[in-house]
Protein backbone atom coordinates (compact mmCIF):
# COMPACT_ATOMS: atom_id res chain seq x y z
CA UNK A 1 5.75 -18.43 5.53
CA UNK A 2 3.97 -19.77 8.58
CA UNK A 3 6.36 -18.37 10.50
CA UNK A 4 7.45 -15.11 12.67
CA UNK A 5 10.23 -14.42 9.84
CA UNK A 6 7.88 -15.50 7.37
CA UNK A 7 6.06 -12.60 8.14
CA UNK A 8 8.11 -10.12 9.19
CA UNK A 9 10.82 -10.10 6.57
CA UNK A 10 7.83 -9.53 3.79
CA UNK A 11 6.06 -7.23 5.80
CA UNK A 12 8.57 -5.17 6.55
CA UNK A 13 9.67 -5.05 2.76
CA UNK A 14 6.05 -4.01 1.84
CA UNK A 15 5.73 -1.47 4.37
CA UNK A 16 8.39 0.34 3.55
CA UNK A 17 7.70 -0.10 -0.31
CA UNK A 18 4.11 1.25 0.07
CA UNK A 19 5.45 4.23 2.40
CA UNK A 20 8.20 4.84 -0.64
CA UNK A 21 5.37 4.90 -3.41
CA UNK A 22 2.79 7.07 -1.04
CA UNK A 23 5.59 10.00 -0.50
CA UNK A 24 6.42 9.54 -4.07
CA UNK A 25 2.83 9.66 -5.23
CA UNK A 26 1.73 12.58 -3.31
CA UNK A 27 4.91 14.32 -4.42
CA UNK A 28 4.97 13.92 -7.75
CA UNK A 29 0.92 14.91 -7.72
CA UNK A 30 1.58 18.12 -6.20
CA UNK A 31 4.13 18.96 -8.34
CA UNK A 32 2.40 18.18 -11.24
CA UNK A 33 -0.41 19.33 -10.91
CA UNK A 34 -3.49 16.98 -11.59
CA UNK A 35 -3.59 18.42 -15.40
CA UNK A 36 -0.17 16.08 -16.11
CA UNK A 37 -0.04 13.87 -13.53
CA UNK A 38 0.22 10.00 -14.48
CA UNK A 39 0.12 7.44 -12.04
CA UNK A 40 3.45 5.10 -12.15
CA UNK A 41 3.69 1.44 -10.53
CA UNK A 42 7.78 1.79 -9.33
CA UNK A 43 9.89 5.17 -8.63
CA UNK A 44 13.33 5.90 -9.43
CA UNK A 45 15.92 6.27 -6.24
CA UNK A 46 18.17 9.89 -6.81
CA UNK A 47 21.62 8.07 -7.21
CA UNK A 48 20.11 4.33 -8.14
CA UNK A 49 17.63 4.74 -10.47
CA UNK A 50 16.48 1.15 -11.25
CA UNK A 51 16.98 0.01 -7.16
CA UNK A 52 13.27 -0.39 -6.71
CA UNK A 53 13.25 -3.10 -9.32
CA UNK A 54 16.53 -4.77 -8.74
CA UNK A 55 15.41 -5.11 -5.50
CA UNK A 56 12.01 -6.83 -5.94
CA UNK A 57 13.87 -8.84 -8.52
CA UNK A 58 16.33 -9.75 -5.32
CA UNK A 59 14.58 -10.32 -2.71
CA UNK A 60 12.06 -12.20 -4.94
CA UNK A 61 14.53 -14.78 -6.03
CA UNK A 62 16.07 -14.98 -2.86
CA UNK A 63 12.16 -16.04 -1.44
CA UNK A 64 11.41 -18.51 -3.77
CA UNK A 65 14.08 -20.55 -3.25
CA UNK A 66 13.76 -20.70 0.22
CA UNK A 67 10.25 -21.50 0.09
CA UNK A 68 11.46 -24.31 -2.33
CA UNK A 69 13.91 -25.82 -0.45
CA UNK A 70 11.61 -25.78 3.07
CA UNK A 71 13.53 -23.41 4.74
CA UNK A 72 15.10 -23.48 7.45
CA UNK A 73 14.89 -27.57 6.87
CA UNK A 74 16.57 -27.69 3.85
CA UNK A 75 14.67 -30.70 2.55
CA UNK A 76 15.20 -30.94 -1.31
CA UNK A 77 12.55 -33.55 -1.19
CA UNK A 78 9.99 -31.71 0.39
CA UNK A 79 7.48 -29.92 -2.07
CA UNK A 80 4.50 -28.95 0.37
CA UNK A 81 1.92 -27.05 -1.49
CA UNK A 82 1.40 -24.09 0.71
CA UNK A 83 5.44 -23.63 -0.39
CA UNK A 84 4.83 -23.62 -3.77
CA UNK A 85 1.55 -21.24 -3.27
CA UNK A 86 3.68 -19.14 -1.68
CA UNK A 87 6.64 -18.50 -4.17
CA UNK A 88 3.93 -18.40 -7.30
CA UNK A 89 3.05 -14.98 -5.54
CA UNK A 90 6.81 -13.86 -5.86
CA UNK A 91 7.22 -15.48 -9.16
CA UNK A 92 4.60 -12.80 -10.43
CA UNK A 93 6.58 -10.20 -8.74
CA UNK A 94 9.55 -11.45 -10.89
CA UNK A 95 7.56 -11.45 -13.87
CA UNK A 96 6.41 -7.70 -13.41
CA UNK A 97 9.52 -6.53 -11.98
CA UNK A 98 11.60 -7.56 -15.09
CA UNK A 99 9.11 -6.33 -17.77
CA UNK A 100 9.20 -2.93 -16.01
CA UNK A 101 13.11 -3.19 -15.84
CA UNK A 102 13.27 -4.18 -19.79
CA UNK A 103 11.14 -1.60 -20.76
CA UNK A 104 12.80 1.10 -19.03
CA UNK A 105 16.68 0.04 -20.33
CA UNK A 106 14.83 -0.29 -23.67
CA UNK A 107 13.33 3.10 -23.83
CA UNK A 108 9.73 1.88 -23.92
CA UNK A 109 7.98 2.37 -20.51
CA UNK A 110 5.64 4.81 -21.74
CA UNK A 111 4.35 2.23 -24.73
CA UNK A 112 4.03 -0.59 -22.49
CA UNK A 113 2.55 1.59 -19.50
CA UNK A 114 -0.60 0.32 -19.59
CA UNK A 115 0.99 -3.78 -19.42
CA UNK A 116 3.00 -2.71 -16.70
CA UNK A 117 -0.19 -1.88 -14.49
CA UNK A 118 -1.58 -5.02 -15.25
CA UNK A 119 1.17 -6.92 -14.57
CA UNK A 120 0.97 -5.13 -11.15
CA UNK A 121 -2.31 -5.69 -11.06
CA UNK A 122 -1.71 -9.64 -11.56
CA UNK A 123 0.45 -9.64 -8.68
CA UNK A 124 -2.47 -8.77 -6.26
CA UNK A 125 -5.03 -10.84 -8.15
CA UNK A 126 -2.48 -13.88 -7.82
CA UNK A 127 -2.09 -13.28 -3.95
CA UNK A 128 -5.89 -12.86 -3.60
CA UNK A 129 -6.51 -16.07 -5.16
CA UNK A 130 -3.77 -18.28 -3.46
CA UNK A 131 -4.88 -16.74 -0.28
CA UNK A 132 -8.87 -17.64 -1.00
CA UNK A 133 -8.10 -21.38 -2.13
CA UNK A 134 -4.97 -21.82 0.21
CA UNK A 135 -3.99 -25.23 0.80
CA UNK A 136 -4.02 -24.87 4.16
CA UNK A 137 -7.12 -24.27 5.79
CA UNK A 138 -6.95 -21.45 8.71
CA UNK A 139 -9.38 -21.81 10.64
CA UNK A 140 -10.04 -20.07 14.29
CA UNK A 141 -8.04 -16.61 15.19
CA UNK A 142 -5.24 -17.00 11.98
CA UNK A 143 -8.10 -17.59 9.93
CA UNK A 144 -9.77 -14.35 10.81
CA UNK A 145 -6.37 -12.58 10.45
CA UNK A 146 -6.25 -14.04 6.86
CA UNK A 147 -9.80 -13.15 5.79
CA UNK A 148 -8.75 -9.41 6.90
CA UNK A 149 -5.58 -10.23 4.52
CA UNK A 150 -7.23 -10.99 2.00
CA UNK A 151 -9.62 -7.40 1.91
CA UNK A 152 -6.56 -6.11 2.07
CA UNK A 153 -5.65 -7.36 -1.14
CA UNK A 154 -8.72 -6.86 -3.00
CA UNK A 155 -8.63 -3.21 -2.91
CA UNK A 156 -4.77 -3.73 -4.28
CA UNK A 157 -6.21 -5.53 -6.69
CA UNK A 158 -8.88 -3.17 -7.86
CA UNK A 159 -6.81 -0.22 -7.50
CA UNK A 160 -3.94 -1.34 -9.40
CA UNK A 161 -6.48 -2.45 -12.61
CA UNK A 162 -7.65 1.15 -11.73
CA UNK A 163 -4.67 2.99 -11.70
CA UNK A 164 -3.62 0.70 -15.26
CA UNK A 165 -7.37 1.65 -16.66
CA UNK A 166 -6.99 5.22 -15.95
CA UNK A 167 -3.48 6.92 -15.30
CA UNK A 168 -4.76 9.98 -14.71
CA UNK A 169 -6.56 9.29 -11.53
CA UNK A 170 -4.78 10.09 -8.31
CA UNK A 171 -6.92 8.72 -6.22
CA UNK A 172 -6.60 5.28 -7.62
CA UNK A 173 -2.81 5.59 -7.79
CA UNK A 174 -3.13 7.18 -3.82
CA UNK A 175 -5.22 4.17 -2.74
CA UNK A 176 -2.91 1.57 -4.63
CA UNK A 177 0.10 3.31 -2.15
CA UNK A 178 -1.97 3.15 1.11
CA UNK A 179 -3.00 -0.13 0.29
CA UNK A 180 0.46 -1.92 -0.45
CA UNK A 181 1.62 0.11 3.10
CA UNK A 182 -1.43 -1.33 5.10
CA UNK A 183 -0.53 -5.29 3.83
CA UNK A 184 2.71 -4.45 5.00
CA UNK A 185 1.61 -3.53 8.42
CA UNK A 186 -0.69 -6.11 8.59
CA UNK A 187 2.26 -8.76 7.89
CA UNK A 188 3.93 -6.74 10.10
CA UNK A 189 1.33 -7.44 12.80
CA UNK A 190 0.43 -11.04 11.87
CA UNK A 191 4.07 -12.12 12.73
CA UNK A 192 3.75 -10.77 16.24
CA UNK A 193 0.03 -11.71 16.97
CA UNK A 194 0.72 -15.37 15.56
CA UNK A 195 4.03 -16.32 16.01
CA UNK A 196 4.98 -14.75 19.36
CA UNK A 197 3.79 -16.18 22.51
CA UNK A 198 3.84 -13.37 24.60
CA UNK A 199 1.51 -11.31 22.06
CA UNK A 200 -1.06 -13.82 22.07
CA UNK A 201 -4.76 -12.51 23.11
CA UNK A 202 -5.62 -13.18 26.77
CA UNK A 203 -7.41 -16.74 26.68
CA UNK A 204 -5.09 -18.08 23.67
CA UNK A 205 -2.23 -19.92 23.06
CA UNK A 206 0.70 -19.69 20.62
CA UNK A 207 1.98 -22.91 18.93
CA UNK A 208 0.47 -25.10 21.52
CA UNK A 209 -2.48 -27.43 21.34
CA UNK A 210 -2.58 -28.20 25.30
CA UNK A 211 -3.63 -26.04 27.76
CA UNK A 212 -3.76 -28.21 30.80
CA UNK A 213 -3.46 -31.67 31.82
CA UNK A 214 -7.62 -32.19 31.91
CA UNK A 215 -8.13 -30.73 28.19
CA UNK A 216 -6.27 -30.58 24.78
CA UNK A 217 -7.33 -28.93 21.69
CA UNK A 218 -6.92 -29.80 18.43
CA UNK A 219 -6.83 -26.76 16.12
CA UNK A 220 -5.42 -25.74 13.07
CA UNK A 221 -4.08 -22.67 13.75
CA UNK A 222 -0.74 -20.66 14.90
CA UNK A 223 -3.02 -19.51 18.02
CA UNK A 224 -5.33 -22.14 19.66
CA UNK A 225 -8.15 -20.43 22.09
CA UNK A 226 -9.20 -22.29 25.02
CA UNK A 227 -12.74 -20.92 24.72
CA UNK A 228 -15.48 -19.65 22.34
CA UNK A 229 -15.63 -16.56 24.26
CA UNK A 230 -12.05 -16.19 24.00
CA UNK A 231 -11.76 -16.56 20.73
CA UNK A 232 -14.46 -14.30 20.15
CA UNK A 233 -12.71 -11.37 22.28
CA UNK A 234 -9.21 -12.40 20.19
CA UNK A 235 -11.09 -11.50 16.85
CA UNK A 236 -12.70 -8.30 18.27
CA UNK A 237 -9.20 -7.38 18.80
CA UNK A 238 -8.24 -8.28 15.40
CA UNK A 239 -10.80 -5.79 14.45
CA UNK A 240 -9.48 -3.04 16.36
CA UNK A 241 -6.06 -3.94 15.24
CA UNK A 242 -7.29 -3.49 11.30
CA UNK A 243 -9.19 -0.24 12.11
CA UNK A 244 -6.18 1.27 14.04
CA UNK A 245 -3.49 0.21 11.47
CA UNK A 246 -5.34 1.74 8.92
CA UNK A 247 -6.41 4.81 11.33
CA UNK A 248 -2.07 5.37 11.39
CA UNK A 249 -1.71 4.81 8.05
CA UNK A 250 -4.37 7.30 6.54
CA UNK A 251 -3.00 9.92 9.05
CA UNK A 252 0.67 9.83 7.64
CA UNK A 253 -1.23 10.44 4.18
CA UNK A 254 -2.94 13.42 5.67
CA UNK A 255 0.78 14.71 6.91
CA UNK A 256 2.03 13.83 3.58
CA UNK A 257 -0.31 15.84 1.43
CA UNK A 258 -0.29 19.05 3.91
CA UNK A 259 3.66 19.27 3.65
CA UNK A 260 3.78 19.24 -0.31
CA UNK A 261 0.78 20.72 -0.78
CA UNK A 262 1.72 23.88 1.83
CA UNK A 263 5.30 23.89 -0.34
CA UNK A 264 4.38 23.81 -4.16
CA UNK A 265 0.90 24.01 -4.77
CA UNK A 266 -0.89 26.94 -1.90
CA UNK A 267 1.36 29.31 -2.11
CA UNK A 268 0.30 29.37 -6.26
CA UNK A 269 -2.96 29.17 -5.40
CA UNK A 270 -2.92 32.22 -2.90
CA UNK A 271 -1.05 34.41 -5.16
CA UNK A 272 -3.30 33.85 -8.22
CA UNK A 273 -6.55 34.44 -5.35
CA UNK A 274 -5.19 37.17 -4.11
CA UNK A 275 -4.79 38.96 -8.13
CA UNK A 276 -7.98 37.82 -9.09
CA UNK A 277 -9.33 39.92 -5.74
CA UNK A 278 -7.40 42.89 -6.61
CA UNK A 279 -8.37 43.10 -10.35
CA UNK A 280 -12.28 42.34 -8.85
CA UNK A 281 -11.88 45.46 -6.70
CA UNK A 282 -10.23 47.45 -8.81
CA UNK A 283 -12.74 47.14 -11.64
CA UNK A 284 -15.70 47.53 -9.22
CA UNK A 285 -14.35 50.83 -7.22
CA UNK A 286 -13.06 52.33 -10.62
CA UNK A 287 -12.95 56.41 -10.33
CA UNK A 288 -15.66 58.47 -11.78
CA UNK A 289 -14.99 60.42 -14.95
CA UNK A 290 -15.19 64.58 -14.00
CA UNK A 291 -15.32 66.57 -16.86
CA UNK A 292 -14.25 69.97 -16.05
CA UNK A 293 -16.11 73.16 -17.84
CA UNK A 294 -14.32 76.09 -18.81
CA UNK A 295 -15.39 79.57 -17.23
CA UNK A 296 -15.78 81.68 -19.92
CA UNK A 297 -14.65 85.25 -20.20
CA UNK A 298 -17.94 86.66 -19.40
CA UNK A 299 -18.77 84.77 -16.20
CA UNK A 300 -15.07 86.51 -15.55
């Protein structure tokens, strides 16, 4: 994966996967109500129903054999670890992707709910780890941008295990969503700031280990810095990077919740407001009782 396609291809397929659970999650929340919602690890398409999984199943077949056979070398004798790290993470994708599937042809999704979530969850945990003890050691600028991975997918972690631990909670299920969008983006973001040139921070280098005839650097990194203070300032913009990705991505949530909530759930709320305010009036400014006295004859 250490390269731009390595990164974009994934990212790409997680951003839009975390963007597809986030609409779904909010949706199905506000139509629910929070009385019988239940959080759910993979959505059903309106025509395809089972697309989400066939996919993951797809594309996650389709990655592990490239990473086995060294793409785009081809080498069928070339087994380099970080490889093999690499498609164990998809081969836990495979293994969650058809339990869900068998489960749901079988008629037994809502037995095995809870072992779906942790299978979910085991895809994060697996990631975490092969990114902590990865074979390769990043060090400088792509080590920073892996460290900021790798928070990334802790909270995945811990709110899939959430979300599997308790169902009911929507906010576990919402951060689960927003976190699976932001690794996306960040993939999304590592291809460009790693693996392009001309996005490398001012005072860096791309792929390169030279920077002039007088000096060379030896550095295990996509992105070489030709300075301390340079690599300093390239990390500061990492930081800003993270904080505006994530900025973005929490106010799409905002936009999300505000257009189902304003559809399904306010205009309940204001109508059931609005009686309870009536009937509160009403009671309080109820008309006095007159009792009216005959005259009788004599007062005639």
């Amino acid at each position: 994966m250490g390269t731009f396609l390595g990164h974009f291809v994934p990212g790409l397929s997680l951003a839009f996967l975390g963007l597809w659970h986030l609409f779904n999650t909010i949706r199905y929340y506000c139509l629910k109500g929070p009385e019988t919602f239940s959080s759910k690890f993979w959505f059903p398409f309106p025509k395809l129903k089972h697309l989400e999984l066939i996919s993951i199943l797809f594309f996650s077949f389709l990655a592990i054999i490239l990473l086995t056979l060294d793409f785009p070398n081809f080498n069928f004798s070339s087994f380099k670890p970080d490889n093999l790290e690499h498609a164990s993470m998809f081969l836990h994708l495979i293994i969650f992707a058809c339990f869900a599937l068998f489960c749901e042809l079988t008629l037994c999704s809502d037995l095995f709910s809870g072992l779906i979530g942790i299978l979910s969850a085991s895809v994060f945990a697996q990631e975490l780890f092969l990114l902590h003890f990865h074979s390769t050691d990043h060090l400088g600028l792509e080590g920073h941008y892996h460290f900021l991975l790798q928070l990334i997918a802790f909270v995945s972690f811990s709110s899939a295990l959430a979300s599997a631990s308790f169902p009911k909670s929507f906010s576990a299920a919402l951060v689960l969503s927003v976190s699976v969008m932001f690794q996306g983006c960040w993939f999304l973001n590592m291809g460009f700031m790693l693996w392009v040139p001309g996005y490398a921070p001012r005072g860096c280098v791309s792929n390169t280990s030279t920077f002039d005839n007088k000096r060379s650097i030896v550095h295990n990194s996509a992105v070489a810095c030709e300075s301390p203070g340079a690599e300093v300032r390239a990390k500061a913009l990492a930081n800003l990077q993270f904080s505006w990705i994530l900025s973005a991505i929490l106010i799409i949530t905002c936009a999300l919740c505000f257009k189902f909530s304003g559809k399904v759930v306010l205009p309940k709320n204001r109508s059931s407001s609005e009686y309870e305010r009536l009937s509160r009036q009403g009671s309080d400014r109820s008309p006095a009782v007159t009792v009216e006295v005959p005259t009788s004859s004599d007062q005639r």
